[in-house]
Protein backbone atom coordinates (compact mmCIF):
# COMPACT_ATOMS: atom_id res chain seq x y z
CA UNK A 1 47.56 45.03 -9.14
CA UNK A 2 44.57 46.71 -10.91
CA UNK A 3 43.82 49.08 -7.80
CA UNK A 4 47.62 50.00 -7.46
CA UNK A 5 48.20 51.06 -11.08
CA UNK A 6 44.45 52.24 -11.88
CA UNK A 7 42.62 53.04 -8.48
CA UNK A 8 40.02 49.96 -9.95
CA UNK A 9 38.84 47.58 -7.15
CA UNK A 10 36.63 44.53 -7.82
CA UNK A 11 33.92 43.15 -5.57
CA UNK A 12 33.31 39.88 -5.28
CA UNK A 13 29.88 38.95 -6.26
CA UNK A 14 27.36 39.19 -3.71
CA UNK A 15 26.01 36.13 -3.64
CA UNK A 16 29.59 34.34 -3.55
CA UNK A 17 30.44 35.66 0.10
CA UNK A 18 29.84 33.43 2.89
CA UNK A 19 30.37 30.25 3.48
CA UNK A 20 31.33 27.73 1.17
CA UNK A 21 30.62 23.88 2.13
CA UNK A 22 34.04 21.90 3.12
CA UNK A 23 33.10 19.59 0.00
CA UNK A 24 34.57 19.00 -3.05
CA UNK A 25 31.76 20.67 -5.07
CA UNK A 26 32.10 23.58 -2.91
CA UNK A 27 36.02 24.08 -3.64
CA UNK A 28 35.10 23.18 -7.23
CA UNK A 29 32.68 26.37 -7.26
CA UNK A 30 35.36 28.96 -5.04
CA UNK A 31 37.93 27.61 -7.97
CA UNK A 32 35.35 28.32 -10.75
CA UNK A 33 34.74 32.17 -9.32
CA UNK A 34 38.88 32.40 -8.53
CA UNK A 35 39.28 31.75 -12.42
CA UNK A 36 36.76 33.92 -13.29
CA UNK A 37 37.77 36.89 -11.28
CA UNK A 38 41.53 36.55 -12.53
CA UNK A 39 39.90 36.63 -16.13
CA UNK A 40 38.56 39.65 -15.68
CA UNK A 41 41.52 41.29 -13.71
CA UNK A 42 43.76 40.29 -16.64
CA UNK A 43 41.09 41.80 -19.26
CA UNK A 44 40.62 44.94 -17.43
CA UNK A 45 44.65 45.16 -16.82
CA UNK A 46 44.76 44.76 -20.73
CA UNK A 47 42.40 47.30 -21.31
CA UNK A 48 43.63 49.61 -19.32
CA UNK A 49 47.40 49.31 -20.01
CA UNK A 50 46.85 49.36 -23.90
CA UNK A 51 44.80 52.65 -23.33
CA UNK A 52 47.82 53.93 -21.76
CA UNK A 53 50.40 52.88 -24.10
CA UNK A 54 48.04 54.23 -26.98
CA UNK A 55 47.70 57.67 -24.82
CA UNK A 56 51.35 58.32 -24.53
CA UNK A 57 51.96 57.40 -28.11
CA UNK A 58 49.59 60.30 -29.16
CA UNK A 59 51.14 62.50 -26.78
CA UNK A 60 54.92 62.00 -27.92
CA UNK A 61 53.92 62.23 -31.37
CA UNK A 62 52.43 65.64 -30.97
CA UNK A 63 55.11 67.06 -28.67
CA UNK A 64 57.61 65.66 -31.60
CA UNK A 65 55.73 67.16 -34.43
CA UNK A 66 55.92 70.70 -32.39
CA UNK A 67 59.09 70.64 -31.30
CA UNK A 68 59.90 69.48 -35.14
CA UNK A 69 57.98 72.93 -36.07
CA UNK A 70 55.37 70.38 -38.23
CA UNK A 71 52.53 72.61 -36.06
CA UNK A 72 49.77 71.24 -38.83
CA UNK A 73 51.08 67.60 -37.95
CA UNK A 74 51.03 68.10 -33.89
CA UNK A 75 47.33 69.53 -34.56
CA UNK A 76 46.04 66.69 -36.52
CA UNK A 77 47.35 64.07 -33.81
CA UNK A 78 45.83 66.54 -31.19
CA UNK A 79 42.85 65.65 -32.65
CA UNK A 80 43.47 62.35 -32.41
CA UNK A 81 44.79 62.19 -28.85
CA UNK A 82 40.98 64.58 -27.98
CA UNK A 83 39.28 61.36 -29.58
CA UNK A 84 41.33 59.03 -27.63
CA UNK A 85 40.28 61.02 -24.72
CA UNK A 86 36.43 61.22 -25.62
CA UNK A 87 36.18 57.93 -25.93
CA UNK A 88 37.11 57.19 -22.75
CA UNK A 89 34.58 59.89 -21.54
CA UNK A 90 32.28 58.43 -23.32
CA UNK A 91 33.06 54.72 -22.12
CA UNK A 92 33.03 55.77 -18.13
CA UNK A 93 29.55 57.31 -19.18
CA UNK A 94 28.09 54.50 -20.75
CA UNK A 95 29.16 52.12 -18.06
CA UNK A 96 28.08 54.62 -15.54
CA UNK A 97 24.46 54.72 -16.81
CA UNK A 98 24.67 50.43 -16.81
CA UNK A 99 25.60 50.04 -13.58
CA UNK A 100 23.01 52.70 -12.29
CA UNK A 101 20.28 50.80 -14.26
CA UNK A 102 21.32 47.57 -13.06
CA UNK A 103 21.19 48.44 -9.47
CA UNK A 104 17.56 49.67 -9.92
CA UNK A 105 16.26 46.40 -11.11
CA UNK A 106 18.23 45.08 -8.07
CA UNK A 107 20.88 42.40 -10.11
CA UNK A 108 24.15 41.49 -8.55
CA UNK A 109 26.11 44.51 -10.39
CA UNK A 110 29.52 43.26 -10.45
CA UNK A 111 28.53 40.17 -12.35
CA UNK A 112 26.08 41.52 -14.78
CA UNK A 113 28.15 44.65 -15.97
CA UNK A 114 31.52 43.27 -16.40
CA UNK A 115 30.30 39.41 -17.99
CA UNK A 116 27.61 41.68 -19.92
CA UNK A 117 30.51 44.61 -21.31
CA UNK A 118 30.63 44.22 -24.68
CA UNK A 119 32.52 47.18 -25.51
């Protein structure tokens, strides 16, 4: 769902691939990583989607206050909307620079930067 809406794909972690022994403990772990993968599909599907809903807000309330003629109005939530905007910037930046850093030192980067994420 995540890569049809968002162009997002997840990786499974690197050391979960291959194969997994026909035990009980060994469907116990491949449940464990299932539960923790949807987690974090449903939190970045959250994130996401409430970005978008918070984008299109700004935008409809500053094509309303122009068309309204309130010009100072559709400014001052243009402003807003240009934060909304920078923050993402800034967010793809910052998580950028993490993921770069963690594949230097050689961690598994798909579990250290999304369990890690604080923000």
């Amino acid at each position: 769902m995540i890569h049809k809406f968002w162009n997002v794909r997840l990786n499974p972690p690197k050391d979960v691939l291959g194969p997994v022994p026909d035990n009980p403990a060994g469907r116990e772990h491949v449940r464990e990583e299932e539960e923790r993968m949807e987690e974090k599909v449903y939190r970045i599907w959250s994130v996401l989607s409430t970005f978008e809903e918070s984008s299109a807000a700004c935008i409809s309330d500053m094509l309303l206050h122009v068309s309204n003629g309130a010009h100072l109005d559709g400014v001052v939530v243009a402003k807003k909307f240009i934060w909304h905007v920078d923050v993402l910037f800034q967010s793809a930046d910052r998580l950028d620079s993490s993921m770069g850093a963690l594949d230097m030192s050689g961690k598994n980067t798909y579990t250290a930067s999304l369990t890690g994420y604080s923000g």
